[in-house]
Protein backbone atom coordinates (compact mmCIF):
# COMPACT_ATOMS: atom_id res chain seq x y z
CA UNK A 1 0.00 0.00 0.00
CA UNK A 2 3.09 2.15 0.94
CA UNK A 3 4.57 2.05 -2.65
CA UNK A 4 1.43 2.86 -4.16
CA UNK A 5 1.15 6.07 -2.70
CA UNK A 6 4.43 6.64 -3.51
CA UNK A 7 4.25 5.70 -7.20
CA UNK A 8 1.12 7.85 -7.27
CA UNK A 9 2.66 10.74 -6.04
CA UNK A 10 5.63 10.42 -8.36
CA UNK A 11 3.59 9.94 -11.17
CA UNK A 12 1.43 13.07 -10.27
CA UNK A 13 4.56 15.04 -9.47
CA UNK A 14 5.68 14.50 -13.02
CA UNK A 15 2.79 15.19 -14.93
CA UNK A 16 2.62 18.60 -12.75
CA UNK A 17 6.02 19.08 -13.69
CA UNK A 18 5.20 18.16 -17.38
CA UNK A 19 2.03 20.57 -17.33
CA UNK A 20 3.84 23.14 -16.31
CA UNK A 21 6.82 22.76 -19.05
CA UNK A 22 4.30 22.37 -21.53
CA UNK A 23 2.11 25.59 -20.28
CA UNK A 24 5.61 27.53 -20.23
CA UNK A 25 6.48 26.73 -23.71
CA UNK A 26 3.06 27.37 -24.97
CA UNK A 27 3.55 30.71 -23.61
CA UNK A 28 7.09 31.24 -25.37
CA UNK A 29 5.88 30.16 -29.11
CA UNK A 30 2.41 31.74 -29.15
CA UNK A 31 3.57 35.33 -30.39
CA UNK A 32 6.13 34.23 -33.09
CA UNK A 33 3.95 31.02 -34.17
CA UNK A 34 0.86 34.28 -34.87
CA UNK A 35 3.48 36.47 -35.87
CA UNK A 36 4.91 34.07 -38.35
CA UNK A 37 1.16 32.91 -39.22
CA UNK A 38 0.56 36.75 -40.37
CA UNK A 39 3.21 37.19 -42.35
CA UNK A 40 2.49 33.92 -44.15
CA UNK A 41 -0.79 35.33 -44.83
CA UNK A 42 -0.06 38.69 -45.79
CA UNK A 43 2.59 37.04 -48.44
CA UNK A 44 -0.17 34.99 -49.73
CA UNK A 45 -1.84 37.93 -50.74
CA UNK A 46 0.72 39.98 -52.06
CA UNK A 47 0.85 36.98 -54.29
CA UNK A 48 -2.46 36.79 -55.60
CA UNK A 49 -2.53 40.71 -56.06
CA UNK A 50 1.05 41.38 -56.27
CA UNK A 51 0.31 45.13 -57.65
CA UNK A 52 -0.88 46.23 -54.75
CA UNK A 53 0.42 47.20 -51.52
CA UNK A 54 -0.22 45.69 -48.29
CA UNK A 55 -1.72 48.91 -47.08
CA UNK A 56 -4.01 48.54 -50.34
CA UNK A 57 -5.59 45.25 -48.14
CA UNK A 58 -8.62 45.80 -45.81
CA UNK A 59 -10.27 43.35 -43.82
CA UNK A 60 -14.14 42.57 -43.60
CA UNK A 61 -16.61 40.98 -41.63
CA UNK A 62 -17.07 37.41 -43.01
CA UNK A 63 -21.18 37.00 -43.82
CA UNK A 64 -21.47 33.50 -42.17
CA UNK A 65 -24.87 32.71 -43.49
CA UNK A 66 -23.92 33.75 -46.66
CA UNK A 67 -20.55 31.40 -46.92
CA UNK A 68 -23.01 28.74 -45.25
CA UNK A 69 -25.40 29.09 -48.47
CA UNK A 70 -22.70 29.00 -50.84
CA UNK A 71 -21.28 25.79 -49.24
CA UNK A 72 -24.63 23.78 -49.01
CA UNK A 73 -25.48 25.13 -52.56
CA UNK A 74 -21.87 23.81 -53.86
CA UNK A 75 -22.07 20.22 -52.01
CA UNK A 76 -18.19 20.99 -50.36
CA UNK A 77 -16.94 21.08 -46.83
CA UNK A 78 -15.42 24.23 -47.05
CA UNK A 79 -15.42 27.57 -44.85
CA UNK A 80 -14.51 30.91 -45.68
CA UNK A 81 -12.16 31.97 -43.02
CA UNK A 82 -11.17 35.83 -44.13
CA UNK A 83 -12.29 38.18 -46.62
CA UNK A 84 -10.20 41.08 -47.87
CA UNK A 85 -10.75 44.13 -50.03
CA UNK A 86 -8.21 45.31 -52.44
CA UNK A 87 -9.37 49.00 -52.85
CA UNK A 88 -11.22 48.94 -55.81
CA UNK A 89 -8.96 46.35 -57.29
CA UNK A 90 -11.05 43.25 -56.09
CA UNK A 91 -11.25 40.90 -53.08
CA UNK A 92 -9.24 38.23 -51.63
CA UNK A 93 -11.06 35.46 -49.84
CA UNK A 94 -9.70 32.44 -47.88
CA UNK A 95 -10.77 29.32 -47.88
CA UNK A 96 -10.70 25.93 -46.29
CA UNK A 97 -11.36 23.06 -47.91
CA UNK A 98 -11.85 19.62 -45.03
CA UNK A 99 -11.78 16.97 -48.41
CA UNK A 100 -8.54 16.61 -49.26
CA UNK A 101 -6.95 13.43 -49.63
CA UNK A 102 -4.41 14.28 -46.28
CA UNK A 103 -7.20 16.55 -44.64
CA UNK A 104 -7.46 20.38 -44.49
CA UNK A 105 -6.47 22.71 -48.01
CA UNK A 106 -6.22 26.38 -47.15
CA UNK A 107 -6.18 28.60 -49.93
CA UNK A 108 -6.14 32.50 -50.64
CA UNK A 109 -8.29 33.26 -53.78
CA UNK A 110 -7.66 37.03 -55.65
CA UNK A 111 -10.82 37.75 -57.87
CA UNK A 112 -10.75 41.40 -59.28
CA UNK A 113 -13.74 43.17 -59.44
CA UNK A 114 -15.34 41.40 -62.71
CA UNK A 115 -15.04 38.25 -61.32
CA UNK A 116 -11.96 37.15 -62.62
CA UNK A 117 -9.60 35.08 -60.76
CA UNK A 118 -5.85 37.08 -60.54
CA UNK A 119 -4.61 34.36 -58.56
CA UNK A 120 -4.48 31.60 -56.05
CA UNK A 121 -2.38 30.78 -52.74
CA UNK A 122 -2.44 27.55 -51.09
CA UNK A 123 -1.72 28.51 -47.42
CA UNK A 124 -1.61 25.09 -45.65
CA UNK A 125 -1.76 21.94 -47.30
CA UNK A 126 -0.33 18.26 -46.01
CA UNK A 127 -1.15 16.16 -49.53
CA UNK A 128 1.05 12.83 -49.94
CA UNK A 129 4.73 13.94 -51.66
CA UNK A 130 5.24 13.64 -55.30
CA UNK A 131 1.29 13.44 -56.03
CA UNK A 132 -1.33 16.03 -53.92
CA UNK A 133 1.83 18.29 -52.64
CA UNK A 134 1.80 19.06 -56.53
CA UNK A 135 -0.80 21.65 -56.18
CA UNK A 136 1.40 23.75 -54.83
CA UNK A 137 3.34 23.79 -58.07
CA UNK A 138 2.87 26.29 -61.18
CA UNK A 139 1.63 24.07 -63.29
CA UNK A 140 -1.41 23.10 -61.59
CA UNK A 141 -2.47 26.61 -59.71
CA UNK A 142 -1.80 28.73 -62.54
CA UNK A 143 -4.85 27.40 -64.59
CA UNK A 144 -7.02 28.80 -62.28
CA UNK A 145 -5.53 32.39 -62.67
CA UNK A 146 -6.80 34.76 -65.35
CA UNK A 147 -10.25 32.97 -66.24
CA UNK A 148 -13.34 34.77 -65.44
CA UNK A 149 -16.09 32.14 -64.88
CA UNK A 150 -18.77 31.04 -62.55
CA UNK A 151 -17.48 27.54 -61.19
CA UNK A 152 -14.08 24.82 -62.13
CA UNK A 153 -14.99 21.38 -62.55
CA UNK A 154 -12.10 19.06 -62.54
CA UNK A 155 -12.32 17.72 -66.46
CA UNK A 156 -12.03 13.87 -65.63
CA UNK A 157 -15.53 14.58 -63.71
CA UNK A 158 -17.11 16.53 -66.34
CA UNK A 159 -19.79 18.99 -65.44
CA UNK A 160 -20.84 22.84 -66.07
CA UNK A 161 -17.70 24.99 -66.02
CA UNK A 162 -14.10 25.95 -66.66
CA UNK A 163 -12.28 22.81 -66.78
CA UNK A 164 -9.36 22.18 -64.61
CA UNK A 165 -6.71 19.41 -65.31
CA UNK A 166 -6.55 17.21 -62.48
CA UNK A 167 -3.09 16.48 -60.77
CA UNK A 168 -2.08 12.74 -61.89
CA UNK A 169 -2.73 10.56 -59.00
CA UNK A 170 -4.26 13.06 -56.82
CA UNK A 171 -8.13 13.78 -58.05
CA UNK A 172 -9.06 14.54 -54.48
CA UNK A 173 -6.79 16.90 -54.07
CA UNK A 174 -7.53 18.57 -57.25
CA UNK A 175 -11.38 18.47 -56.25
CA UNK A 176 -10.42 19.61 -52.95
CA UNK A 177 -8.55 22.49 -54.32
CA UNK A 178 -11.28 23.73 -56.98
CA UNK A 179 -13.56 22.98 -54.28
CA UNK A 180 -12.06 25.99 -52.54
CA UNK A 181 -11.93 28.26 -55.35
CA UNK A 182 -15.42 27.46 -56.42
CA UNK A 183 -16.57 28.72 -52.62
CA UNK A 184 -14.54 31.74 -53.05
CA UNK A 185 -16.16 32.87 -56.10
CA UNK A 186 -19.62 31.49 -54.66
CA UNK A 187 -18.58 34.22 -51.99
CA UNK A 188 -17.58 36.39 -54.54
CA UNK A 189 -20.99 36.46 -56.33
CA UNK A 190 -23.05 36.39 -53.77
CA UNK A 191 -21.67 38.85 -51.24
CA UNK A 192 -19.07 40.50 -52.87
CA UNK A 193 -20.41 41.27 -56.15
């Protein structure tokens, strides 16, 4: 009976000990884990409006009910997370897509003021190497950039729209990704427009 109280109270002295630590440390990273988190974002849309300056960037309130409609009307599992104006140069809208093939795609969308898209950012993104984690590559993002249209279908699964060219070997990830971009311009029309 003796040594389990005294197991227990090393065990319990440990995990206070570990608690702690892990409470301290939290403390430490917080600011420069945001700090780097806002910088990643504000690069991300320099990117997709690199003309503009980052004072050019305003936020706005994100119309939940809105993104809501646009989601259940697109069949996704998406949420708008940020919406930006670019003076009158357009908007930039974030988006998170929860079907890709290795979970959450986070993209920035740029769609100028007629609708068309100047360019997309992928923000965070954890597809398998050499086959989803090519979305982040030229090839695949830039066919999204300078089209004006209403909604991307991913060409293998036909469909109304501007065909997209899905990544060899990683469909879902390519319907994950024009998932996103389809919400942001759902956004787009219905809010921002």
């Amino acid at each position: 009976m003796n040594k389990i109280v005294k197991n227990a109270a090393i065990l319990t002295a440990i995990t206070l000990i570990s608690g702690l630590l892990l409470g301290i440390v939290y403390e430490i990273t917080k600011d420069p884990i945001a700090q780097a988190q806002d910088a990643a974002k504000k690069e991300a849309w320099q990117a997709v409006f690199p003309e503009a300056s980052l004072d050019d960037f305003e936020p706005m309130e994100v119309d939940a009910d809105a993104a809501e409609a646009v989601v259940g009307e697109l069949g996704v599992q998406a949420t708008v997370d940020e919406v930006c104006s670019v003076g009158d140069t357009g908007y930039i809208v974030t988006v998170t897509d929860a079907e890709g093939y290795g979970g959450n795609i986070q993209i920035t969308v740029g769609i100028t003021s007629d609708g068309t898209v100047n360019g997309i950012s992928i923000l965070s993104i954890s597809e398998t190497a050499g086959l989803g984690m090519r979305a982040t590559e030229p090839e695949f993002y830039t066919q999204y950039e300078g089209v004006q249209t209403e909604k991307f279908v991913v060409s293998k699964d036909g469909g109304d729209g501007e065909p997209i060219d899905a990544l060899s070997g990683a469909t879902i990830t390519s319907r994950a990704v024009t998932g996103a971009v389809n919400t942001a311009l759902g956004y787009f029309s219905s809010v921002l427009l």
